[in-house]
N, C-alpha and C. Protein backbone atom coordinates (compact mmCIF):
# COMPACT_ATOMS: atom_id res chain seq x y z
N UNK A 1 115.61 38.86 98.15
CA UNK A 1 115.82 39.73 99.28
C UNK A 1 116.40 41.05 98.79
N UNK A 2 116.06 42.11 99.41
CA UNK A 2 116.20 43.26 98.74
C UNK A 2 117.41 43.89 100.03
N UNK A 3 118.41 44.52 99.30
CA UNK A 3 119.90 44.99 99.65
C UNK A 3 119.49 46.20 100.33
N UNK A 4 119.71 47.03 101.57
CA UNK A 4 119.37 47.95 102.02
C UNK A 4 121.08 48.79 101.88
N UNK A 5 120.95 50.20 101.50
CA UNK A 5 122.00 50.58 101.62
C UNK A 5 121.63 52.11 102.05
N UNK A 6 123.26 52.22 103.35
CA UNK A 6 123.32 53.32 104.62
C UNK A 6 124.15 54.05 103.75
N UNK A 7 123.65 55.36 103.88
CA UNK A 7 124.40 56.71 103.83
C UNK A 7 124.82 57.46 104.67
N UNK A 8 126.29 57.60 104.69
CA UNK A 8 126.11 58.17 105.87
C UNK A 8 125.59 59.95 105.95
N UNK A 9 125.58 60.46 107.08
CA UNK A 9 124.70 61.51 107.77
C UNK A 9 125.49 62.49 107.26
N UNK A 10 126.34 62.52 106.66
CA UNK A 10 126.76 63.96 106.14
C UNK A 10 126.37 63.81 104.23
N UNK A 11 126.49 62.83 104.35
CA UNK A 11 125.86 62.45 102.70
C UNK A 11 123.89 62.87 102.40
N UNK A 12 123.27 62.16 103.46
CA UNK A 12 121.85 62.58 103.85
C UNK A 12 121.77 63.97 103.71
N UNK A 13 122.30 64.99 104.51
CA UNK A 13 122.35 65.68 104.77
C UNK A 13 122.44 66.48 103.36
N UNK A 14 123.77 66.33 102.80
CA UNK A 14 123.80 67.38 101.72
C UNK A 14 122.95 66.88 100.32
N UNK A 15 122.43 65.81 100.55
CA UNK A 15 121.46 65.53 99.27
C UNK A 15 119.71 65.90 99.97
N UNK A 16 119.42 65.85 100.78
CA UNK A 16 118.29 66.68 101.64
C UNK A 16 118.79 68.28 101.45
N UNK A 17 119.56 68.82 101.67
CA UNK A 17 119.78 70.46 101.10
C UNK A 17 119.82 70.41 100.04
N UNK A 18 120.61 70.17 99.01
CA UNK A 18 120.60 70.27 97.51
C UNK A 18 118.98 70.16 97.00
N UNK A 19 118.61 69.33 97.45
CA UNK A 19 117.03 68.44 96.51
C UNK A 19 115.92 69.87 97.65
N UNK A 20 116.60 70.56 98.72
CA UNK A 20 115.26 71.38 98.89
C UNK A 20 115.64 72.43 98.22
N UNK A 21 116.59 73.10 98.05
CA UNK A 21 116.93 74.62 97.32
C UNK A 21 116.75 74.46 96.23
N UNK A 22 116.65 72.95 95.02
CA UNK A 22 116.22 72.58 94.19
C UNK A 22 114.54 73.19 94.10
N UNK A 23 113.91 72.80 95.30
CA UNK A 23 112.56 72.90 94.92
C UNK A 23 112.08 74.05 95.56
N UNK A 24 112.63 75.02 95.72
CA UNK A 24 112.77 76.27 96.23
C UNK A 24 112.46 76.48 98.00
N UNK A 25 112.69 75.03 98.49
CA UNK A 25 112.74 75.56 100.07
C UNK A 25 114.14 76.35 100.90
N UNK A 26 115.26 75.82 99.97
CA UNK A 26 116.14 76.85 100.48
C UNK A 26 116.43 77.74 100.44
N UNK A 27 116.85 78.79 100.58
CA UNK A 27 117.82 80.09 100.71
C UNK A 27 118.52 80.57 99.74
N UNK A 28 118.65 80.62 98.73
CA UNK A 28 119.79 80.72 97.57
C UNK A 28 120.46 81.94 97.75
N UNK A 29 119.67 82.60 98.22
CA UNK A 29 120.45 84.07 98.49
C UNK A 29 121.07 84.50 99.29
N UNK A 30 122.14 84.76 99.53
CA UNK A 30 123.00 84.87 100.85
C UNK A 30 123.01 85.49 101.65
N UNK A 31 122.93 85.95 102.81
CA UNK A 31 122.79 86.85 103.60
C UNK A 31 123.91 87.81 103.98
N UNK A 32 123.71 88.94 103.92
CA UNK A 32 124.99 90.30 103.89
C UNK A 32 124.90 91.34 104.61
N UNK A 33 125.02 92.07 104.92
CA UNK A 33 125.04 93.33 105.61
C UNK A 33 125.86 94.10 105.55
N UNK A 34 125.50 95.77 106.06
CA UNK A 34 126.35 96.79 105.69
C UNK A 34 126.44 97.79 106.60
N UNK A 35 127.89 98.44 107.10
CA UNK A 35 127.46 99.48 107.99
C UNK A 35 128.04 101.32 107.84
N UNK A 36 127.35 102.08 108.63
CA UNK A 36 127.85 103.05 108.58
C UNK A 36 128.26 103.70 109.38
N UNK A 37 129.45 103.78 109.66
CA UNK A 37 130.45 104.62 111.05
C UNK A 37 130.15 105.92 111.10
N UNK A 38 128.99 106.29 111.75
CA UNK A 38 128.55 107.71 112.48
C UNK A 38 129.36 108.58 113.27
N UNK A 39 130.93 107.80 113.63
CA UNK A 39 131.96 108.75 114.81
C UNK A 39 130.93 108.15 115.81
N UNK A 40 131.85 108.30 116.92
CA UNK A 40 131.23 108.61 117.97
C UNK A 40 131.08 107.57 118.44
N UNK A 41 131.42 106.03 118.20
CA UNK A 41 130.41 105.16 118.90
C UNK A 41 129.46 104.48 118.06
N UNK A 42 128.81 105.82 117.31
CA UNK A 42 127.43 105.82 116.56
C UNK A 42 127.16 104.79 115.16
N UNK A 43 126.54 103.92 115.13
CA UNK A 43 126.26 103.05 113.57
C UNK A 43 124.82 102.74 112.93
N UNK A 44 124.91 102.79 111.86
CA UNK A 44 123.88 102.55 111.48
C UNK A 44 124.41 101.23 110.38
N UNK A 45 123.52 100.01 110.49
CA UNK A 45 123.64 98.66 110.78
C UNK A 45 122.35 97.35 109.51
N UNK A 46 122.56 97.64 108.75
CA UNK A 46 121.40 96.40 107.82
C UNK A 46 122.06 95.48 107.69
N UNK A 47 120.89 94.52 107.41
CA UNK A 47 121.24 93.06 107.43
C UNK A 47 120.01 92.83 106.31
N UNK A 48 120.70 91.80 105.29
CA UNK A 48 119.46 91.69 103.92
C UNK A 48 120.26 90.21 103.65
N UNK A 49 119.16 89.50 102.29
CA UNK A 49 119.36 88.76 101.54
C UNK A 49 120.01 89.31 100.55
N UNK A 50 120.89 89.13 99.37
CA UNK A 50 121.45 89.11 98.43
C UNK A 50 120.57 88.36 97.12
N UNK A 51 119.88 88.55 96.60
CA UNK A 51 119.56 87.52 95.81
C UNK A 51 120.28 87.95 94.25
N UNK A 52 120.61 86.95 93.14
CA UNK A 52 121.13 87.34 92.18
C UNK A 52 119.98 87.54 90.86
N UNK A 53 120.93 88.12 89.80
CA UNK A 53 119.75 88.95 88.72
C UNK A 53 119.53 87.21 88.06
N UNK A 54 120.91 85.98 87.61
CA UNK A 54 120.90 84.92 86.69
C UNK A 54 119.87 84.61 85.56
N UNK A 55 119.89 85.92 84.79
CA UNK A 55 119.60 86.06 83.72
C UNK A 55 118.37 86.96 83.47
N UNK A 56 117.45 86.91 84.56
CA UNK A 56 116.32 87.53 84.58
C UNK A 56 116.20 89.20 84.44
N UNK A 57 114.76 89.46 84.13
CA UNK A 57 114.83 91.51 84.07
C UNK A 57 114.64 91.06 85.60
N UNK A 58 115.13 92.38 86.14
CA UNK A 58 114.63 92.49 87.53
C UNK A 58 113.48 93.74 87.50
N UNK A 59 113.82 94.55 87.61
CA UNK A 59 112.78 96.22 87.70
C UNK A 59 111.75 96.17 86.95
N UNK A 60 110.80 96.43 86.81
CA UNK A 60 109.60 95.91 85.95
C UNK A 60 109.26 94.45 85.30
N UNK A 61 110.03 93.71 86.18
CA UNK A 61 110.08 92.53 85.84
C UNK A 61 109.80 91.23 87.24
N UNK A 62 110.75 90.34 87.45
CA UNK A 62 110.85 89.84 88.61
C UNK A 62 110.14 90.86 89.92
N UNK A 63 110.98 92.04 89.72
CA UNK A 63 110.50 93.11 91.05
C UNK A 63 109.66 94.14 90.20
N UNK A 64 108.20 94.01 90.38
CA UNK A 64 107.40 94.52 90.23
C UNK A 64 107.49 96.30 89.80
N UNK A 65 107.06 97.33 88.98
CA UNK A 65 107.16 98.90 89.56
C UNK A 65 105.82 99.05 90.50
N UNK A 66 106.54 100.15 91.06
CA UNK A 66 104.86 100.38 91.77
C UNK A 66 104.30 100.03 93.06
N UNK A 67 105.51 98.41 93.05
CA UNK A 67 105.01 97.63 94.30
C UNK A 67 105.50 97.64 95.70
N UNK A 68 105.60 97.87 97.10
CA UNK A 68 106.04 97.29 97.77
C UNK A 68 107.27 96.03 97.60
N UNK A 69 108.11 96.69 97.70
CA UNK A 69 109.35 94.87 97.60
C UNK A 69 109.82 95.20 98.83
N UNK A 70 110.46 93.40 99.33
CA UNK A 70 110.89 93.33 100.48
C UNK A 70 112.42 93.97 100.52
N UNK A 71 113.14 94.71 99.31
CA UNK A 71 114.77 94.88 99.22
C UNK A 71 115.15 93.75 99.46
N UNK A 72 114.93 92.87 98.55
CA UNK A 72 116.04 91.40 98.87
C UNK A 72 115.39 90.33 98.55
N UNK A 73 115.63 89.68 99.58
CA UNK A 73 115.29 88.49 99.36
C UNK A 73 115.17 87.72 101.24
N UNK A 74 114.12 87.23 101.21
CA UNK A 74 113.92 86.02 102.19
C UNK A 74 113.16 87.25 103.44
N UNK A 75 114.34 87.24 104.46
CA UNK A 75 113.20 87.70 105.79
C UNK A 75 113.25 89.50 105.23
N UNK A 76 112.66 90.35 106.32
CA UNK A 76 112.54 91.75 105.92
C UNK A 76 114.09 92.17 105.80
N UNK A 77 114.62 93.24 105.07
CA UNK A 77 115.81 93.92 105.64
C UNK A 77 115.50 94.72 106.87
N UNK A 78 116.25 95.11 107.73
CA UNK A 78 116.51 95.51 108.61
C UNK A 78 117.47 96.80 108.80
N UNK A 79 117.41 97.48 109.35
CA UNK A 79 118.11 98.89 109.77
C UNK A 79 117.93 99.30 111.03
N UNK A 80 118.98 99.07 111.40
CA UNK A 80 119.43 99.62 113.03
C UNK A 80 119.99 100.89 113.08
N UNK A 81 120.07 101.75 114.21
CA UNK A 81 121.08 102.66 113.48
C UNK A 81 120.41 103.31 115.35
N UNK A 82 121.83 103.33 115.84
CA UNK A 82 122.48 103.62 117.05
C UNK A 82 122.32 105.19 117.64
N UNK A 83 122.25 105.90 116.27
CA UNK A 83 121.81 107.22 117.07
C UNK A 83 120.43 107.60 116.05
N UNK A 84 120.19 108.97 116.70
CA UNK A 84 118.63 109.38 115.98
C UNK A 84 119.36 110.12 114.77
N UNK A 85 118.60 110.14 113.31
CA UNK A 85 118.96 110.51 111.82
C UNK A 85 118.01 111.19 111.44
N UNK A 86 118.44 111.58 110.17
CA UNK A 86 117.67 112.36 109.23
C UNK A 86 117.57 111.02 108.13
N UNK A 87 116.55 110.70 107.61
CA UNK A 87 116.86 109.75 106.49
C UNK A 87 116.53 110.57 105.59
N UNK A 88 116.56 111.28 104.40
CA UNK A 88 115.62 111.67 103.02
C UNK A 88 115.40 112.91 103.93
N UNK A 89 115.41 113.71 104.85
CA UNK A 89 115.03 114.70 105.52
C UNK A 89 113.86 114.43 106.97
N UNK A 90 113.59 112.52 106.79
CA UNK A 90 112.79 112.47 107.60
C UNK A 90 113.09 111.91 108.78
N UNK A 91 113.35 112.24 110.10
CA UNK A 91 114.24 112.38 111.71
C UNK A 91 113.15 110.55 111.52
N UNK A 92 114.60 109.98 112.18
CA UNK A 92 114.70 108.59 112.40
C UNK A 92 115.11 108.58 113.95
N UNK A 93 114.22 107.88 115.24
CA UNK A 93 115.08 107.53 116.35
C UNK A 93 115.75 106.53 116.17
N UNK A 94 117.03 106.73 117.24
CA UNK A 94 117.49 105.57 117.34
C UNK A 94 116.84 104.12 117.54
N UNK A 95 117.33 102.95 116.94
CA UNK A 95 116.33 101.90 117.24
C UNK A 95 116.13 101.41 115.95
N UNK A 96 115.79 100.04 115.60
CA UNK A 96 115.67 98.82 114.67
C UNK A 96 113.91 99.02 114.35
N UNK A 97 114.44 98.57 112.59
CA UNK A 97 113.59 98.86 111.94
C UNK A 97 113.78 98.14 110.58
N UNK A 98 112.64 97.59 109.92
CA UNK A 98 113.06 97.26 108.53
C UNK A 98 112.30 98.00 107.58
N UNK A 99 113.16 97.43 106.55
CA UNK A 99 113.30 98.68 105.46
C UNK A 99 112.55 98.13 104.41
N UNK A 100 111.94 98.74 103.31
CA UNK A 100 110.83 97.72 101.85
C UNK A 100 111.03 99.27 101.51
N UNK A 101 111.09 98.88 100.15
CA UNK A 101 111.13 99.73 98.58
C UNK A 101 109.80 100.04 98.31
N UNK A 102 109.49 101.13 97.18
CA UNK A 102 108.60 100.92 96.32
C UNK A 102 109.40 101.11 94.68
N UNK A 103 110.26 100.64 94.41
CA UNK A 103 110.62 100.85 93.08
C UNK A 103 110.10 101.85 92.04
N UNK A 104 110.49 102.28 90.91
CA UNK A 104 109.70 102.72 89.98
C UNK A 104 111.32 102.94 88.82
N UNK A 105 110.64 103.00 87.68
CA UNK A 105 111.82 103.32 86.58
C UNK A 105 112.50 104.74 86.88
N UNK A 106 111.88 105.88 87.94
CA UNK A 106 112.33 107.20 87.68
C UNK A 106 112.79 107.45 88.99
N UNK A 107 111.97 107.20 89.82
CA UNK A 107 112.38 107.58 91.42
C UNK A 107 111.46 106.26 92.22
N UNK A 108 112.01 106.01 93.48
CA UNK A 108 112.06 104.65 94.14
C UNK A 108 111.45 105.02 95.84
N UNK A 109 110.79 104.80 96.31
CA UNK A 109 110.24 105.51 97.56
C UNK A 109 110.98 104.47 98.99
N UNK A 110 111.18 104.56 99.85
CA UNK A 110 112.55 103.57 100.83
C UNK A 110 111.31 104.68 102.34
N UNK A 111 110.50 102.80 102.26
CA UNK A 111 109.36 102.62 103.56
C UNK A 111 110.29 102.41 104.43
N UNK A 112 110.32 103.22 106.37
CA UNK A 112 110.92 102.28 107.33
C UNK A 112 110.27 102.06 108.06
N UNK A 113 109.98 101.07 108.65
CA UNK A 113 108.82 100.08 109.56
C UNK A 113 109.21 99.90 110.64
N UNK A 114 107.88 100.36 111.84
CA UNK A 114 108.57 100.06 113.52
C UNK A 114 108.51 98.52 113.55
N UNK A 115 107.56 97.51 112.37
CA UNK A 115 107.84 96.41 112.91
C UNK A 115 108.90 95.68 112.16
N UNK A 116 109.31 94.72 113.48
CA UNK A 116 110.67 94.36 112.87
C UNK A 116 110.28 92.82 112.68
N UNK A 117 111.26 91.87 112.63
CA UNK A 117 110.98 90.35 112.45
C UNK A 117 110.21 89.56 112.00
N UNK A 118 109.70 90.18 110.87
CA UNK A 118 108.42 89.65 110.14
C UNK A 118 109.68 89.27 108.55
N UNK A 119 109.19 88.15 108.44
CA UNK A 119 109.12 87.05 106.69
C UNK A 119 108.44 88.81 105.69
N UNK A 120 109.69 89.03 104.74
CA UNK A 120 109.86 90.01 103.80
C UNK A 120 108.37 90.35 102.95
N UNK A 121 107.77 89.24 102.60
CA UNK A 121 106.32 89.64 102.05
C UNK A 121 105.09 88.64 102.52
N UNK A 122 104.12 88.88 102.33
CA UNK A 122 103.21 90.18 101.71
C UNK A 122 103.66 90.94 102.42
N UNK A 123 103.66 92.50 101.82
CA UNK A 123 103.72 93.70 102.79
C UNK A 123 102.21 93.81 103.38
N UNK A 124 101.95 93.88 104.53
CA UNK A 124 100.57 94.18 105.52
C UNK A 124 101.24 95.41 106.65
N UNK A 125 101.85 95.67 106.58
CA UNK A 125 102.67 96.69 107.83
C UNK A 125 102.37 98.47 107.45
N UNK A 126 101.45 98.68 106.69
CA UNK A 126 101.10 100.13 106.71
C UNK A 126 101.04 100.95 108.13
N UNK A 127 100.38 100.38 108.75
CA UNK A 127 100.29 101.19 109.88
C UNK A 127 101.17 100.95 110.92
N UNK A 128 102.59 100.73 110.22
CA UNK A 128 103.98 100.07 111.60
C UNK A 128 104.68 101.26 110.77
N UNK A 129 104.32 101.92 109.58
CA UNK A 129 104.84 102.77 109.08
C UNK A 129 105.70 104.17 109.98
N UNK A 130 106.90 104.17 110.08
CA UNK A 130 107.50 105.40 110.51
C UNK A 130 107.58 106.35 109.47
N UNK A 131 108.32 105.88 108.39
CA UNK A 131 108.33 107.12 107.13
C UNK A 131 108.56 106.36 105.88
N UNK A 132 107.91 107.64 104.97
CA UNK A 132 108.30 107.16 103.39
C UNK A 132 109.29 108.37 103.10
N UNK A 133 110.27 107.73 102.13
CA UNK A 133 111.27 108.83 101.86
C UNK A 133 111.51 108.79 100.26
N UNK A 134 111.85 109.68 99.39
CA UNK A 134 111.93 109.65 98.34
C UNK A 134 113.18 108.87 97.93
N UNK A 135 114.03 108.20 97.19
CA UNK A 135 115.31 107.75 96.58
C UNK A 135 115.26 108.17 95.69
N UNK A 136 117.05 108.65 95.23
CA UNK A 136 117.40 109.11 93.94
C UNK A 136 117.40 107.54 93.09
N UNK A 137 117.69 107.80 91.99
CA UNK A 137 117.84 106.90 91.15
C UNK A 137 118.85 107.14 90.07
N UNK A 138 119.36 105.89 89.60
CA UNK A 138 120.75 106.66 88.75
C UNK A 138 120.44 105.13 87.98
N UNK A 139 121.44 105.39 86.99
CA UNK A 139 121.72 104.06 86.03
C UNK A 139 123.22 103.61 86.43
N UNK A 140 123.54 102.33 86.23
CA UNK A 140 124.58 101.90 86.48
C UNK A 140 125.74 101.57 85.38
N UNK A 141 126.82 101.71 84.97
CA UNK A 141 127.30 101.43 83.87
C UNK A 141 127.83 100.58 83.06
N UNK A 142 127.29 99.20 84.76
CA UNK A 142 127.35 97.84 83.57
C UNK A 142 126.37 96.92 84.81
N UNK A 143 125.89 96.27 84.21
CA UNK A 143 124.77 95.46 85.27
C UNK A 143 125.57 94.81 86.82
N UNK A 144 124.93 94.53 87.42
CA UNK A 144 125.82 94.05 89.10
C UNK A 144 124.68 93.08 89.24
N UNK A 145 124.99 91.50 89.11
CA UNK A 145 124.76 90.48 89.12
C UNK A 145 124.24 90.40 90.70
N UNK A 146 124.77 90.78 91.98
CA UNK A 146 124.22 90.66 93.22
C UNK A 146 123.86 91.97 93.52
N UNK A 147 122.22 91.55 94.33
CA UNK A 147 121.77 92.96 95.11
C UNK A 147 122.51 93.58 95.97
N UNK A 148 122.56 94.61 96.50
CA UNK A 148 124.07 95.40 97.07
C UNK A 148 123.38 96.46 98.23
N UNK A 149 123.87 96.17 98.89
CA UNK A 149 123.40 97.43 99.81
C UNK A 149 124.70 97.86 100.65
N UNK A 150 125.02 99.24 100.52
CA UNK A 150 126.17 99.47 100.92
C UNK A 150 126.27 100.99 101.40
N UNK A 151 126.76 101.18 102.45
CA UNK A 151 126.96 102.86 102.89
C UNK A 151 128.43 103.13 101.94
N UNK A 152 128.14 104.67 101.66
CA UNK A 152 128.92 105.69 101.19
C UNK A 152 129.35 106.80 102.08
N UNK A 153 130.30 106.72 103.26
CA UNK A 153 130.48 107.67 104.19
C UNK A 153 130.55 109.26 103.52
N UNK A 154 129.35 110.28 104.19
CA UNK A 154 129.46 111.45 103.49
C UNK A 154 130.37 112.17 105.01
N UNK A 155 130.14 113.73 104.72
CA UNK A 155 130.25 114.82 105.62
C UNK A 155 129.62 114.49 107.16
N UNK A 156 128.59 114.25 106.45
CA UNK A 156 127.45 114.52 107.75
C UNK A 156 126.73 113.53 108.39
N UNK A 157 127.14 112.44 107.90
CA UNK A 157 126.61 110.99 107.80
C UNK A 157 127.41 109.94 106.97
N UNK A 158 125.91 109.29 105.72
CA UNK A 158 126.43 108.57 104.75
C UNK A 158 124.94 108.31 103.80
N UNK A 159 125.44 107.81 102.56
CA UNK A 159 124.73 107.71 101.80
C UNK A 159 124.19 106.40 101.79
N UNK A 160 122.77 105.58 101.94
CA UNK A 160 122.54 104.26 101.40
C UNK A 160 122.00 103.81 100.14
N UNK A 161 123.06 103.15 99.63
CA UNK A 161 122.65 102.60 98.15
C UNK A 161 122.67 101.32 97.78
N UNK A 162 121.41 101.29 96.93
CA UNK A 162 121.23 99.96 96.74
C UNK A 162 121.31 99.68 95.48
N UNK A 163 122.23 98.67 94.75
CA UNK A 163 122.56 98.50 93.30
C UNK A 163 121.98 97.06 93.06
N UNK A 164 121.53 96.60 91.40
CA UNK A 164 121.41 95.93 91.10
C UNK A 164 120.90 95.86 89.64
N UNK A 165 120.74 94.69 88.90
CA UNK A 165 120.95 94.89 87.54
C UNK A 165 121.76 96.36 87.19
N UNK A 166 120.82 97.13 86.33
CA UNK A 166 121.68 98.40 86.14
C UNK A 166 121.08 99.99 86.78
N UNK A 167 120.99 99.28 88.06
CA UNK A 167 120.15 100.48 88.52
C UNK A 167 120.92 101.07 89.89
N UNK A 168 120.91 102.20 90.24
CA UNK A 168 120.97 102.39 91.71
C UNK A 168 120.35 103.54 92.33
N UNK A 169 119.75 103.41 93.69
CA UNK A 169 118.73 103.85 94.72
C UNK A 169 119.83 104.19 95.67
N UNK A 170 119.12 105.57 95.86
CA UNK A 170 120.23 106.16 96.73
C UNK A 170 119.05 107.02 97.89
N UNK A 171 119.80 107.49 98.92
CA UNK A 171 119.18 108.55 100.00
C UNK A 171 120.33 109.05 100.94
N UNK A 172 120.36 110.14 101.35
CA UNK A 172 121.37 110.77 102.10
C UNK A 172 121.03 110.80 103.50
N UNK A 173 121.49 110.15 104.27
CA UNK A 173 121.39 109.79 105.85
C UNK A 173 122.29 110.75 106.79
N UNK A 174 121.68 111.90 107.45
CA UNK A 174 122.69 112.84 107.83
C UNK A 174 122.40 112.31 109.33
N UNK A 175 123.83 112.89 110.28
CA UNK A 175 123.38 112.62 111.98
C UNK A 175 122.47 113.72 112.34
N UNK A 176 122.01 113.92 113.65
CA UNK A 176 121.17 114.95 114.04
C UNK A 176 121.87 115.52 115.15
């Protein structure tokens, strides 16, 4: 006769999560967000995956040059932003939107999309296109293990930058 043995439901549970992020159905990347205090009331608002570099090239590597990336990891990033902007020089209304890269080793192009709630890739959303904007690009002076997206409150706005391995993508977000 064969011995049946109960686990209990919090045991199930965390060996069913472990054994799927194992086989890449979970999430590994954490979810983060960042904001920028416009005065006034006014914010501008992302929400992304975090995913880490753990050992890998990322930029011509893992993340493609050239290509469409989702900035992150898992669903699209997202950008809200409470009043109407200048992103890169290009007038943003108020209102939600996600955000995809085009990387490159020299300068980095930062797509924003009227559609929102769409799973981060394939990119198919050309024509949800609001604007392409140029990003600066800089080197970093020691690698940053998590993707980063973070406002830099300027004068007139704020700056959004995105760091990782040893890179960072920048654009100047003024109010209107």
């Amino acid at each position: 006769m064969q011995k049946r043995i109960f686990l209990p439901a919090a045991l199930t549970f965390l060996f069913t999560t472990m054994a799927c992020a194992q086989m890449g159905g979970g999430k590994p990347s954490p979810a983060a967000s960042a904001t920028c205090d416009l005065g006034g009331g006014k914010t501008i608002k992302t929400e992304y995956s975090g995913p880490r570099m753990k050992g890998r090239k990322i930029y011509g590597g893992l993340v493609p040059y050239g290509e469409v990336w989702r900035t992150g990891a898992n669903d699209a990033t997202t950008f809200v932003t409470s009043a109407d902007v200048n992103v890169g020089g290009k007038a943003v209304p108020a209102g939600s939107y996600t955000i995809f890269t085009v990387p490159n080793a020299d300068k980095w192009t930062l797509i924003i999309n009227k559609k929102t709630g769409e799973w981060g890739i394939p990119y198919k959303y050309e024509s949800d296109e609001l604007a392409r904007v140029d990003m600066t690009v800089s080197k970093l002076p020691s690698p940053v293990e998590n993707f980063t997206i973070a406002y830099d409150k300027t004068a007139g706005g704020c700056t959004l930058r995105m760091d990782w391995e040893t890179t960072r993508a920048s654009v100047n977000i003024a109010t209107k």
